[in-house]
N, C-alpha and C. Protein backbone atom coordinates (compact mmCIF):
# COMPACT_ATOMS: atom_id res chain seq x y z
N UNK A 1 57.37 204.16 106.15
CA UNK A 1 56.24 203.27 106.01
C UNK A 1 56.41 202.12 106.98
N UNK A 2 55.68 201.89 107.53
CA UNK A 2 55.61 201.24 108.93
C UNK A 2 55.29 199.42 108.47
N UNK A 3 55.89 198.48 108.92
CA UNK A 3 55.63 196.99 107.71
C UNK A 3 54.10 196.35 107.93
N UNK A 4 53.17 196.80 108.75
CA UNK A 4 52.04 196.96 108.47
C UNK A 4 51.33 197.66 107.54
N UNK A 5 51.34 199.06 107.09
CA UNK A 5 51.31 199.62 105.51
C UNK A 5 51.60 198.39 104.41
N UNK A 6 53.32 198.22 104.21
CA UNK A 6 53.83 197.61 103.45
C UNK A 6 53.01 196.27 103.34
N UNK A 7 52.57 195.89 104.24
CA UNK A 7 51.94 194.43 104.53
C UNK A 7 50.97 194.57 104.00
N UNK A 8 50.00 195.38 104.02
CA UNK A 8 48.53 195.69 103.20
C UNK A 8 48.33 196.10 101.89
N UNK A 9 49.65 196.98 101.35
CA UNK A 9 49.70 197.35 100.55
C UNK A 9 49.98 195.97 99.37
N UNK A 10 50.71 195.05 99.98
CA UNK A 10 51.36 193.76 99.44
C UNK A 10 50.23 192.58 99.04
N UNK A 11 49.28 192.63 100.05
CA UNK A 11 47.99 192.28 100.02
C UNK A 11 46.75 192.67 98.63
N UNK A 12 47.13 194.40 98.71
CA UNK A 12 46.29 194.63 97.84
C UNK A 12 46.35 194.26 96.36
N UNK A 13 48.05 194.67 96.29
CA UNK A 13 48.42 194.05 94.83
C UNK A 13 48.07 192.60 94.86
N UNK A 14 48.10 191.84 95.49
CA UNK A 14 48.28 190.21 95.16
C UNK A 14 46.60 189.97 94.50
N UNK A 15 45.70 190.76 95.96
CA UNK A 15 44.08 190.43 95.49
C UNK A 15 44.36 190.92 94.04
N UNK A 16 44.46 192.08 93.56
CA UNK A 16 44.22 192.83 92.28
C UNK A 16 44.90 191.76 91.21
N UNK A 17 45.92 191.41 91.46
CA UNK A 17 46.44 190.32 90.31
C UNK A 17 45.72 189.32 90.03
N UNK A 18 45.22 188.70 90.97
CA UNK A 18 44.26 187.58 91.57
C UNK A 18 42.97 188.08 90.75
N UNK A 19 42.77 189.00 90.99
CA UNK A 19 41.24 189.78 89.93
C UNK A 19 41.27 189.45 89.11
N UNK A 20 42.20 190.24 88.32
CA UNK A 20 42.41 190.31 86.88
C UNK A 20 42.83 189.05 86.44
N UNK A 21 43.64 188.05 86.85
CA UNK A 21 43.95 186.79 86.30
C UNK A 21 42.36 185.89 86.27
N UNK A 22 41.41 186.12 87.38
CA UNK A 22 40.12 185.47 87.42
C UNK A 22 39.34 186.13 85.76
N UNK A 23 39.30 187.30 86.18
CA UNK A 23 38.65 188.08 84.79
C UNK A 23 39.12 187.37 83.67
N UNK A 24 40.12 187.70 83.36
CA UNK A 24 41.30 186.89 82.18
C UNK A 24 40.70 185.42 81.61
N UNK A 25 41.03 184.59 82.83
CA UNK A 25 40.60 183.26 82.62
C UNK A 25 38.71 182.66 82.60
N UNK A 26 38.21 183.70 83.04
CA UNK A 26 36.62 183.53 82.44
C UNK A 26 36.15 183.67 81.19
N UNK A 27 37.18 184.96 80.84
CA UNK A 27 37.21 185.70 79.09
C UNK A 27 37.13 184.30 78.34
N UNK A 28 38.97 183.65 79.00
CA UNK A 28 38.85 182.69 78.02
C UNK A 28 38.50 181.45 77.56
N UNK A 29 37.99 181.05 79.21
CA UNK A 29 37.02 180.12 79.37
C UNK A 29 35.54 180.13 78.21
N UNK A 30 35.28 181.60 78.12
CA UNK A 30 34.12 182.10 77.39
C UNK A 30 34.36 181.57 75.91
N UNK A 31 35.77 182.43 75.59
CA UNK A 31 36.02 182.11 74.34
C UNK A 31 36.26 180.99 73.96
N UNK A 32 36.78 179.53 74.67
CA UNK A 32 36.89 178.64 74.41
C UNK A 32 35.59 177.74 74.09
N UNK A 33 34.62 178.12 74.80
CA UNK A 33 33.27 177.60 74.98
C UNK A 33 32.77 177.98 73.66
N UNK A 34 32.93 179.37 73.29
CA UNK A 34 31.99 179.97 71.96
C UNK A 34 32.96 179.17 70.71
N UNK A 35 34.53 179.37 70.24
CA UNK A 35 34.98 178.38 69.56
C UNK A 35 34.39 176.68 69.52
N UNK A 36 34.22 176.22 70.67
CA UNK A 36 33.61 174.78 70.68
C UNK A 36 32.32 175.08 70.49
N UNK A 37 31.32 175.84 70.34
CA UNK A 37 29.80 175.57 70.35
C UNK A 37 29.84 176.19 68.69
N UNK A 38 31.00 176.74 68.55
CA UNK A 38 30.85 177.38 67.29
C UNK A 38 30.98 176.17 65.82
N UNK A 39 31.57 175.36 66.59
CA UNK A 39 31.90 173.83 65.51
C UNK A 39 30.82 172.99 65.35
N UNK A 40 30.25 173.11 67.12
CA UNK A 40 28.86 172.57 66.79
C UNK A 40 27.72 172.96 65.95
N UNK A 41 27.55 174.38 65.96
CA UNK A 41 27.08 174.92 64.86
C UNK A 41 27.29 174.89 63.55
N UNK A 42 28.54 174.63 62.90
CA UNK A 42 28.97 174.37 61.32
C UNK A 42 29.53 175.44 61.10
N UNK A 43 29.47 176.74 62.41
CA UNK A 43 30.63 177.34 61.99
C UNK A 43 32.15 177.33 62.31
N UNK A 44 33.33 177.65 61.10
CA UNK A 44 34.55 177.78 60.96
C UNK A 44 35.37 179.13 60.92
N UNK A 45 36.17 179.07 61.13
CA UNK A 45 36.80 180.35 60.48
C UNK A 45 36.62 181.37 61.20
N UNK A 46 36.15 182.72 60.53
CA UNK A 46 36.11 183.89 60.99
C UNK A 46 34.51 184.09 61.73
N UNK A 47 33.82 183.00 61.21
CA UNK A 47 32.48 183.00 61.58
C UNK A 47 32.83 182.65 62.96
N UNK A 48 33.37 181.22 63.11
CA UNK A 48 33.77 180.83 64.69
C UNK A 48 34.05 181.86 65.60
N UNK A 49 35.14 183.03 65.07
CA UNK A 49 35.82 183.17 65.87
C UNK A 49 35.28 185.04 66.23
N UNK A 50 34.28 185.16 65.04
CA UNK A 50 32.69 186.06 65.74
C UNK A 50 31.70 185.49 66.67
N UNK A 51 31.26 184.39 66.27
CA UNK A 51 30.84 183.79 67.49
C UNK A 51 31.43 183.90 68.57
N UNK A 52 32.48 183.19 68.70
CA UNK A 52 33.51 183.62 70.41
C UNK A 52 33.07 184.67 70.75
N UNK A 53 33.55 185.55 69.84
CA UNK A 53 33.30 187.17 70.63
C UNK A 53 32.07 187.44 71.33
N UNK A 54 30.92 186.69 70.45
CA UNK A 54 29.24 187.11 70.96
C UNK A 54 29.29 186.18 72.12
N UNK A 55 30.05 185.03 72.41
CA UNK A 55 30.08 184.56 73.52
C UNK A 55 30.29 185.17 74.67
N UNK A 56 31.45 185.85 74.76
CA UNK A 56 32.72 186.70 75.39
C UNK A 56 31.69 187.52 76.31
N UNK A 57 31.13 188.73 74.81
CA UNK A 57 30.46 189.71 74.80
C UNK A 57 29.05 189.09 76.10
N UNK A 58 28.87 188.25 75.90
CA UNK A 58 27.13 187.56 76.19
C UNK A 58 27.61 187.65 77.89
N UNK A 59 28.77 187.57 78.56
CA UNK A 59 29.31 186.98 79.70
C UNK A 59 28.87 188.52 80.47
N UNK A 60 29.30 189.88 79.77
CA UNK A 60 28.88 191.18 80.64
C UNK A 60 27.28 191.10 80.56
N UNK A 61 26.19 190.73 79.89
CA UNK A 61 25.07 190.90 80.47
C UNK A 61 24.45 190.92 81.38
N UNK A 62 24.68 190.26 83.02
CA UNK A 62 24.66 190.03 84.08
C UNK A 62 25.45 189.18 85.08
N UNK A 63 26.04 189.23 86.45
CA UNK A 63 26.86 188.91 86.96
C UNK A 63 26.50 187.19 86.84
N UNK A 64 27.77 186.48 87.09
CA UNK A 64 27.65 185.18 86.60
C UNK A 64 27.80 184.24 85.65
N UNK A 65 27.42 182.87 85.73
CA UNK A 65 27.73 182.29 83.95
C UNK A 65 26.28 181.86 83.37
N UNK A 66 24.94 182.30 84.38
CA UNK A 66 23.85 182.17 83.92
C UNK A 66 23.77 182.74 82.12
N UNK A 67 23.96 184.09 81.90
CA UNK A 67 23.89 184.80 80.71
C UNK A 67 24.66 184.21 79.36
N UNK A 68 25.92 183.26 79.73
CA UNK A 68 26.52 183.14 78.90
C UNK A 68 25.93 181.46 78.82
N UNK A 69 25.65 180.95 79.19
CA UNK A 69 24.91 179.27 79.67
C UNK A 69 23.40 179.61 78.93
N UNK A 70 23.19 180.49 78.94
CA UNK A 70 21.64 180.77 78.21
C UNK A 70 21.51 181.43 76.59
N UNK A 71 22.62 182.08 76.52
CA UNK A 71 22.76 182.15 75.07
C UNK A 71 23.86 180.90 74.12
N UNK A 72 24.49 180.03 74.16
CA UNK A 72 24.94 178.61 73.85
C UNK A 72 23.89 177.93 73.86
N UNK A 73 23.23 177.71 75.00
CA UNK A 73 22.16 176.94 74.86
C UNK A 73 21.12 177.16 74.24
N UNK A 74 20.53 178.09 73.90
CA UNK A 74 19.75 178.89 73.12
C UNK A 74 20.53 178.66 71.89
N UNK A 75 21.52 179.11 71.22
CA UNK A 75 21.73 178.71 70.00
C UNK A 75 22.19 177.48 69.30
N UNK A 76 22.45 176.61 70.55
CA UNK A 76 22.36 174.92 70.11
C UNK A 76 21.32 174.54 69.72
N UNK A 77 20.37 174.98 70.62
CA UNK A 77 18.69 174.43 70.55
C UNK A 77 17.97 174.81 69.42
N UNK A 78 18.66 175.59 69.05
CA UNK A 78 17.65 176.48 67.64
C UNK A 78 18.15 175.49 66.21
N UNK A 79 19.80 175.20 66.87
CA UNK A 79 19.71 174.30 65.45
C UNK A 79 19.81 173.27 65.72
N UNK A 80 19.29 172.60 66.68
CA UNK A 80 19.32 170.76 66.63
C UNK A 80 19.87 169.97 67.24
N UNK A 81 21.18 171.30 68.01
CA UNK A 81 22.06 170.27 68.87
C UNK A 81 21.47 169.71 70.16
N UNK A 82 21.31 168.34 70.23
CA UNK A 82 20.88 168.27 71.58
C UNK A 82 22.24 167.95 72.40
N UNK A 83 21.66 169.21 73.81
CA UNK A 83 22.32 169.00 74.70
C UNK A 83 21.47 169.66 75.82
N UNK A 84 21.99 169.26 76.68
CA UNK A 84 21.29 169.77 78.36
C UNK A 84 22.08 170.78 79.04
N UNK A 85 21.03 171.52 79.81
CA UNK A 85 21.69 172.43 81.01
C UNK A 85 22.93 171.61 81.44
N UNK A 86 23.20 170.96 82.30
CA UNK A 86 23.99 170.14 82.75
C UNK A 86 25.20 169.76 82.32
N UNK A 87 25.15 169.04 80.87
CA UNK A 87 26.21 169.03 80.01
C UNK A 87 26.73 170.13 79.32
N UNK A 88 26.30 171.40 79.01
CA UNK A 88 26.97 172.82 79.02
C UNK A 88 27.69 172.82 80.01
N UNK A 89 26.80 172.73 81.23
CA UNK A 89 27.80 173.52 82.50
C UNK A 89 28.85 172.61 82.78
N UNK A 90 28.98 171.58 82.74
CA UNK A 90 30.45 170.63 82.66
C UNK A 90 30.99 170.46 81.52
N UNK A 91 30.61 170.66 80.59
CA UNK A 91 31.78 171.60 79.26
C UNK A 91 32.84 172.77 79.68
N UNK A 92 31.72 173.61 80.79
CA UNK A 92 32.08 175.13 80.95
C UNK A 92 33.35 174.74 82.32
N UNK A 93 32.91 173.78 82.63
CA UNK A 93 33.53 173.57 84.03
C UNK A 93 35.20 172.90 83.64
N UNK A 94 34.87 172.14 82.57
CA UNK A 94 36.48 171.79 81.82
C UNK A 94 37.09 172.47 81.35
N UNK A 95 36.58 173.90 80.65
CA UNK A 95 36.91 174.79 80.10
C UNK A 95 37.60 175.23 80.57
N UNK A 96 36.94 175.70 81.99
CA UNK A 96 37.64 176.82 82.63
C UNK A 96 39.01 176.07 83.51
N UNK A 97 39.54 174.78 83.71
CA UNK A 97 40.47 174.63 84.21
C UNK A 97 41.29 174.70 82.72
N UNK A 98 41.64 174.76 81.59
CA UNK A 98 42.01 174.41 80.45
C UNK A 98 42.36 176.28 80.50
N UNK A 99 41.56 177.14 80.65
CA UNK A 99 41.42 178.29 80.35
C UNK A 99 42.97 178.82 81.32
N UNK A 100 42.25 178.31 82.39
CA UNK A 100 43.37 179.31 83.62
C UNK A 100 44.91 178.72 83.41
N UNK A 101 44.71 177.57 82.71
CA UNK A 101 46.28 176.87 82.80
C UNK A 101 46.71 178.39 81.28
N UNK A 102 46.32 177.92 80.47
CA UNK A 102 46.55 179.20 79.31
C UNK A 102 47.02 180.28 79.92
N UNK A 103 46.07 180.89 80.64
CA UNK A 103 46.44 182.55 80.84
C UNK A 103 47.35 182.33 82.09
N UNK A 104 47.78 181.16 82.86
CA UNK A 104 48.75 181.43 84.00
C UNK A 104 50.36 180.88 82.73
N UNK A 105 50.14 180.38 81.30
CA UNK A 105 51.32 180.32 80.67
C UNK A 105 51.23 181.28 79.67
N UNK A 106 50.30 182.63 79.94
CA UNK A 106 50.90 183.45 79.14
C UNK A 106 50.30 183.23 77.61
N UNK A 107 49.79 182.47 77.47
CA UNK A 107 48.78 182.24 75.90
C UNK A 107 48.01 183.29 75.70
């Protein structure tokens, strides 16, 4: 194997780790978001932590954080919470540095 191979091949793993650690840390960016919107709601417990999931879940509907930014907000709004586009997405934006520190320690 010639260290050009080796060199690309070294490449590919790093992107692929790099993937999956991005994937990882959106999950839990997600889930952190659905736990916190889930308190805002009055739910606890196992309810909360179904919610997360429908959060999680809400994130594969289409590429992006549009899908998951539209169902939070949508279920704040239905019960009263006021909040704005804006202040979601810098919730989401704290989240996700909070998120990636987690999954780069293995949480």
């Amino acid at each position: 194997m010639s260290s050009m191979d080796k060199r690309g091949q070294d490449f590919e793993r790093k992107f692929a780790l790099d993937e999956e650690q991005k994937f990882k840390a959106m999950n839990r960016r997600n889930k952190l978001l659905g736990l916190w919107a889930a308190e805002k709601l009055g739910k606890a417990g196992a309810d909360a932590d179904a919610y997360a999931k429908e959060v999680v879940a809400a994130d594969f509907d289409e590429a992006g954080d549009d899908d998951v930014l539209r169902k939070v907000l949508a279920d704040l709004t239905a019960k009263g919470v006021a909040i704005t586009d804006a202040e979601l997405r810098s919730k989401m934006d704290s989240l996700i540095a909070e998120a990636v520190a987690q999954v780069k320690a293995g949480v």
